[in-house]
C-alpha atoms as a PDB file:
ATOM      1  CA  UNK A   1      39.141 -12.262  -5.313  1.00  0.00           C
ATOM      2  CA  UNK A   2      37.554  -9.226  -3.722  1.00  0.00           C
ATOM      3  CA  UNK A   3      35.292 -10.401  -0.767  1.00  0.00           C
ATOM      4  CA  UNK A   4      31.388  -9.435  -0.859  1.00  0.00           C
ATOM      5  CA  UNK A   5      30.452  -6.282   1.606  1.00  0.00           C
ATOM      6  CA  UNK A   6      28.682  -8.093   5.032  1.00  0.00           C
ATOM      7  CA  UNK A   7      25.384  -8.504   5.253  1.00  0.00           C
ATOM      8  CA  UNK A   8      23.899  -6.088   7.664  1.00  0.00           C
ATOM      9  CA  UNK A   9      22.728  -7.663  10.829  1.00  0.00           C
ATOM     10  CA  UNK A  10      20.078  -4.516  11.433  1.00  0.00           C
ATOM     11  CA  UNK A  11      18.801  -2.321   8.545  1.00  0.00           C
ATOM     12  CA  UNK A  12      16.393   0.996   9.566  1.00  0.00           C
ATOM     13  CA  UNK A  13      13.349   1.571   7.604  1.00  0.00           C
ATOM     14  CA  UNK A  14      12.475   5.078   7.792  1.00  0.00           C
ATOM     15  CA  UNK A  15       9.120   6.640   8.745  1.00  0.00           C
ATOM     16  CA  UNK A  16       8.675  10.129   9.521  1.00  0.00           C
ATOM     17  CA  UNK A  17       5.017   9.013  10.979  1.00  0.00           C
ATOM     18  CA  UNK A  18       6.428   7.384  13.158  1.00  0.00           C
ATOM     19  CA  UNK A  19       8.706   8.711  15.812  1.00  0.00           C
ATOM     20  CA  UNK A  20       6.788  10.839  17.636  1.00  0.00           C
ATOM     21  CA  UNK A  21       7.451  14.623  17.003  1.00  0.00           C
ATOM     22  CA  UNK A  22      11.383  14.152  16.974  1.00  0.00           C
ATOM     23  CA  UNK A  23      13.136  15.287  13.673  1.00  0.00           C
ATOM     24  CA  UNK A  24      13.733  11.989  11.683  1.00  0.00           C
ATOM     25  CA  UNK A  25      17.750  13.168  11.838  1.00  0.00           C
ATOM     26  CA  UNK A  26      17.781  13.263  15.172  1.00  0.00           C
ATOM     27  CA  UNK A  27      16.562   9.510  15.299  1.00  0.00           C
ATOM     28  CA  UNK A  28      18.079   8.037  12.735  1.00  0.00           C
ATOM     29  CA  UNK A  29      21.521   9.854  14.476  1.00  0.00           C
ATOM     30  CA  UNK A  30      20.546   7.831  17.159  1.00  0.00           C
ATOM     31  CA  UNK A  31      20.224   4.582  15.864  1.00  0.00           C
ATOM     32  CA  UNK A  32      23.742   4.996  14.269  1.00  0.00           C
ATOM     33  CA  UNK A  33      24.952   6.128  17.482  1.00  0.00           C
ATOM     34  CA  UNK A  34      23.536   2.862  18.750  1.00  0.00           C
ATOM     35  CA  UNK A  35      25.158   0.471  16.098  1.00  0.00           C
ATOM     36  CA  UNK A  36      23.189   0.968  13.032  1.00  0.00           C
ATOM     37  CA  UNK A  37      25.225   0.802   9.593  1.00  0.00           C
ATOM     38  CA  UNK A  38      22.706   0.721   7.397  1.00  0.00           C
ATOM     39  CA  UNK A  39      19.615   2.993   6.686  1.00  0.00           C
ATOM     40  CA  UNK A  40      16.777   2.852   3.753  1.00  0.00           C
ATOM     41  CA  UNK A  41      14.664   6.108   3.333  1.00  0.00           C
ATOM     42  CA  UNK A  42      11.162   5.512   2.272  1.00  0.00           C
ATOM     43  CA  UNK A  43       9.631   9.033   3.173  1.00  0.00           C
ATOM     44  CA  UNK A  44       7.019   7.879   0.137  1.00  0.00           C
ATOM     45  CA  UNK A  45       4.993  11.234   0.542  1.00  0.00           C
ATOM     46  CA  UNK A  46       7.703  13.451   0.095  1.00  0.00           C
ATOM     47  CA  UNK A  47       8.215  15.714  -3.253  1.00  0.00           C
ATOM     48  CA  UNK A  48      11.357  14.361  -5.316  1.00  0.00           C
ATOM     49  CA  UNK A  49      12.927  17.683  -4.424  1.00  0.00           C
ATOM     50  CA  UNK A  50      11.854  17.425   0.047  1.00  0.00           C
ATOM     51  CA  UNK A  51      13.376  13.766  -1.075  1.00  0.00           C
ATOM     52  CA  UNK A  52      16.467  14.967  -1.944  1.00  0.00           C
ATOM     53  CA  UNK A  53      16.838  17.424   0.726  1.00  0.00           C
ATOM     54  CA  UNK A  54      15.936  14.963   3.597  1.00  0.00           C
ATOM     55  CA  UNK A  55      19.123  12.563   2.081  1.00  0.00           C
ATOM     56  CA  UNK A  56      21.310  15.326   1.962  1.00  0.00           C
ATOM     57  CA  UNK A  57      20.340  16.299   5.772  1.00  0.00           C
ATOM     58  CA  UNK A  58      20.829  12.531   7.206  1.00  0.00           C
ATOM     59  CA  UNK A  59      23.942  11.997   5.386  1.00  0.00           C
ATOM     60  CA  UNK A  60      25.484  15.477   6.308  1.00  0.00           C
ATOM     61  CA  UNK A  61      24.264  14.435  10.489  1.00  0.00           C
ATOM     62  CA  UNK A  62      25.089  10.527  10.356  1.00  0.00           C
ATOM     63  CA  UNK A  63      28.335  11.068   8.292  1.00  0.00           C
ATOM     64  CA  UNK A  64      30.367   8.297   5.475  1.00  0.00           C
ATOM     65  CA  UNK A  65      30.178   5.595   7.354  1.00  0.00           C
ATOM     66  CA  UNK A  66      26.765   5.127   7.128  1.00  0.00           C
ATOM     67  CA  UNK A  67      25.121   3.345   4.031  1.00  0.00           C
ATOM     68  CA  UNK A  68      21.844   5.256   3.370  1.00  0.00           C
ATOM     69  CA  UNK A  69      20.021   3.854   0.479  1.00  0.00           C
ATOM     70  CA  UNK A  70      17.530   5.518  -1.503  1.00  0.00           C
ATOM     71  CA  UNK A  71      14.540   3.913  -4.367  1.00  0.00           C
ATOM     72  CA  UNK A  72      13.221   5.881  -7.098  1.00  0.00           C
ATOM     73  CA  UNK A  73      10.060   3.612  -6.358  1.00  0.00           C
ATOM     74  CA  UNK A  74      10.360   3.816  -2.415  1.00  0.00           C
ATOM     75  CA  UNK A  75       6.803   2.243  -2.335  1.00  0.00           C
ATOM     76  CA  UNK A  76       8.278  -0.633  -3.873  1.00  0.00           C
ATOM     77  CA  UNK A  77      11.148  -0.852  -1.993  1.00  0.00           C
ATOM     78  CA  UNK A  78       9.392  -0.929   0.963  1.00  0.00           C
ATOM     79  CA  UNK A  79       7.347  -3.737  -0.092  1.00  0.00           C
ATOM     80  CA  UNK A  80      10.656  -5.662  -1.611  1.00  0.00           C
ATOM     81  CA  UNK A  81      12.163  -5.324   1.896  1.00  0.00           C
ATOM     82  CA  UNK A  82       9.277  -6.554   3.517  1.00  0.00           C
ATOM     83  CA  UNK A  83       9.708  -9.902   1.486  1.00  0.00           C
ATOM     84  CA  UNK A  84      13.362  -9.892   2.061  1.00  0.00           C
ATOM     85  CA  UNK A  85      12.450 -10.420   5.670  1.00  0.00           C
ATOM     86  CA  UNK A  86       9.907 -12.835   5.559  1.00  0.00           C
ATOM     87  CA  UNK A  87      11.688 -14.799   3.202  1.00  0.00           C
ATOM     88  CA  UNK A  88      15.042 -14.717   5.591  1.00  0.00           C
ATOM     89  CA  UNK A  89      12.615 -16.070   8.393  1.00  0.00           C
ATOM     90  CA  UNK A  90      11.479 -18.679   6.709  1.00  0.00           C
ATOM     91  CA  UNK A  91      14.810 -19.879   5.317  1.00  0.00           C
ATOM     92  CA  UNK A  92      16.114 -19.774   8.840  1.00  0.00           C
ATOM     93  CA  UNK A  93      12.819 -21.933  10.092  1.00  0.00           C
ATOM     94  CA  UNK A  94      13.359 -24.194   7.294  1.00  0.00           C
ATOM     95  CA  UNK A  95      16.848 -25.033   8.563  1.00  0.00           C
ATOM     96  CA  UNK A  96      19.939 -26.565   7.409  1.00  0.00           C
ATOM     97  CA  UNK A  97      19.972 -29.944   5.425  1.00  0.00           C
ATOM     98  CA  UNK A  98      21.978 -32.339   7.264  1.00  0.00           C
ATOM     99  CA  UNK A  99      25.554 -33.024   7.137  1.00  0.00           C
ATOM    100  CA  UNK A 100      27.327 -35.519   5.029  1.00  0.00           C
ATOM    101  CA  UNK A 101      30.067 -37.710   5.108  1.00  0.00           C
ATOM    102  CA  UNK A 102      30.001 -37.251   1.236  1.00  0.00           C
ATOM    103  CA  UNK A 103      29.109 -34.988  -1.552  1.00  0.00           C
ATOM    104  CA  UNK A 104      25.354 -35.735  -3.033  1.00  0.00           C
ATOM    105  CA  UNK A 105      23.393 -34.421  -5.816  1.00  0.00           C
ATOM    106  CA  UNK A 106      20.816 -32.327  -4.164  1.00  0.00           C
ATOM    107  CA  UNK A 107      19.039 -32.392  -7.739  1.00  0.00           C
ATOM    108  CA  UNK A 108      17.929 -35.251 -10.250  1.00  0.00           C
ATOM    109  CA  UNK A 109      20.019 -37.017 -12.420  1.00  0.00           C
ATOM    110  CA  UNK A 110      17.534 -38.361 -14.401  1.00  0.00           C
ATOM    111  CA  UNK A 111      15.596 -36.907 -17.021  1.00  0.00           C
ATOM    112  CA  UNK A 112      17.800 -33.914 -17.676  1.00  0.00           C
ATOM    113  CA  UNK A 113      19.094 -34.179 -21.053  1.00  0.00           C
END
């Protein structure tokens, strides 16, 4: 049985708006430099083709080891990843169910078939 990839503890969002005059490269480079494994573009106001470009640029400066995801809907994606991380947050605030000596249904028995 082939082992799922690890969940990344630290995923970068990209936003050109956002880091202050400095070539997005240079700080995404950066924040792979620091420990970052995993980056999603979302440059939503870019032409498909500036799109394109922009991956090929990050992945030719930040290399294979990298995983840089892209969306065809990177609106969307966006917005999907936002959920993703309220709904970790919550799960963690909910906490664990308690241990047990033995196994239990967690779901009714009755009134299933």
């Amino acid at each position: 049985m082939i082992a799922p990839p690890p969940v990344p503890r630290l995923l970068l969002i990209t936003d050109r708006t956002q880091t202050r005059g400095r070539p997005l490269e240079d700080v995404v480079a950066a924040c792979v430099s620091a420990g970052i494994s995993h980056v999603l573009v979302r440059e939503r106001d870019l032409s498909p083709a500036a799109y394109d470009d922009l991956l090929d640029r990050l992945r030719a400066r930040v290399g294979d080891d990298t995983a840089i995801a892209e969306a065809k809907d990177p609106i969307r994606m966006a917005g999907a990843m936002k959920h993703a991380v309220i709904a970790g947050r919550e799960a963690f605030l909910a906490g664990r169910m308690a241990k047990r000596m033995y196994a239990d249904a967690s779901s009714p028995l009755s009134g299933l078939i």
